[in-house]
Protein backbone atom coordinates (compact mmCIF):
# COMPACT_ATOMS: atom_id res chain seq x y z
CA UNK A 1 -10.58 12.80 -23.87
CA UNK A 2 -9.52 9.11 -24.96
CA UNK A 3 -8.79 6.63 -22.21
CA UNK A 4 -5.09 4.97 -21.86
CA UNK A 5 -5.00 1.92 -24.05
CA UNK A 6 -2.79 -0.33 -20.93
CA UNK A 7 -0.49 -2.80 -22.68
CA UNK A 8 -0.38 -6.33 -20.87
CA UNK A 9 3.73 -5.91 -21.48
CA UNK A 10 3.81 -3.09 -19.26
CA UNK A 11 2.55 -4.21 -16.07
CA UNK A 12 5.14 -3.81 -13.94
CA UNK A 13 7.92 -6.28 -12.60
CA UNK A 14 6.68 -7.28 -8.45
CA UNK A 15 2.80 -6.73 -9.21
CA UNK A 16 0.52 -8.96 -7.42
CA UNK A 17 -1.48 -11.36 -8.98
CA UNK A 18 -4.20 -13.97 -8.42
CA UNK A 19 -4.69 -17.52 -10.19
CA UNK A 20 -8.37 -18.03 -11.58
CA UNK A 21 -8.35 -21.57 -11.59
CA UNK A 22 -6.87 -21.96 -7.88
CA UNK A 23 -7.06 -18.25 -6.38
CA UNK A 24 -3.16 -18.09 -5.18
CA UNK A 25 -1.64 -15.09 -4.41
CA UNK A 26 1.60 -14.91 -6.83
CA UNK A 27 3.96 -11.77 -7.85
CA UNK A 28 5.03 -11.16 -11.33
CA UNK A 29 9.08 -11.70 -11.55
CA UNK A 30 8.99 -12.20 -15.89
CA UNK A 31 6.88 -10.74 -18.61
CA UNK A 32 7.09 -13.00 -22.00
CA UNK A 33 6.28 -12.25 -25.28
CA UNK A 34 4.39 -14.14 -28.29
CA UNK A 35 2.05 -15.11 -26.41
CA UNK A 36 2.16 -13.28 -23.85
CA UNK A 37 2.61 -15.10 -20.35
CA UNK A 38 3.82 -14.01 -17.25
CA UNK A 39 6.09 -15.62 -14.89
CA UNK A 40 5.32 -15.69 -11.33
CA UNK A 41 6.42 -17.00 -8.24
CA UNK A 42 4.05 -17.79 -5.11
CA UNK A 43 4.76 -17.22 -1.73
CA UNK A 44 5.81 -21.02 -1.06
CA UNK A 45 8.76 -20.05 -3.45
CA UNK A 46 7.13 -22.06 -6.67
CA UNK A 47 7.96 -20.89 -10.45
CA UNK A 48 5.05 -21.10 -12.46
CA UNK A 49 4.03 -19.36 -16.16
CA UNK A 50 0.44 -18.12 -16.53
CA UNK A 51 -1.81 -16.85 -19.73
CA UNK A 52 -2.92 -13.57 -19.09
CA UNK A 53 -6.36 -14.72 -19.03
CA UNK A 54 -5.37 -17.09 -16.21
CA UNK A 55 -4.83 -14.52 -13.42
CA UNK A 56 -6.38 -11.43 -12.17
CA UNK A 57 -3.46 -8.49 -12.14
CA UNK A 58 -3.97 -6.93 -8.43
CA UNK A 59 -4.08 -2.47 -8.79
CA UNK A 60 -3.31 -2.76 -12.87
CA UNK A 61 -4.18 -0.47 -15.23
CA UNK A 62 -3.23 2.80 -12.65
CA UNK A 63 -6.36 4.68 -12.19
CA UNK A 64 -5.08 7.88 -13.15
């Protein structure tokens, strides 16, 4: 059977997430398109956009 191709538009809105460059803990709260980026916010309440090669996306794809 084929695996699940898992898009990086559909993780989902809330999802955990740690920076590469400066491994902080941040939450997904926007997913942008062309390229895509997401928008996160740390817990110290900061706004910041991120490449998807920037972070590390905590329990994404689902394992089943």
């Amino acid at each position: 059977m084929a695996k699940k191709y898992f898009s990086m538009n559909e993780v989902p809105v809330g999802t955990s997430m740690i920076v590469r460059e400066s491994g902080e803990k941040v939450k997904l709260i926007e997913i942008h398109n062309f390229p895509t980026t997401f928008k996160t916010k740390s817990e110290a309440g900061i706004e910041k956009e991120y490449f998807t090669y920037q972070v590390d996306i905590l329990d994404w794809p689902p394992k089943d």
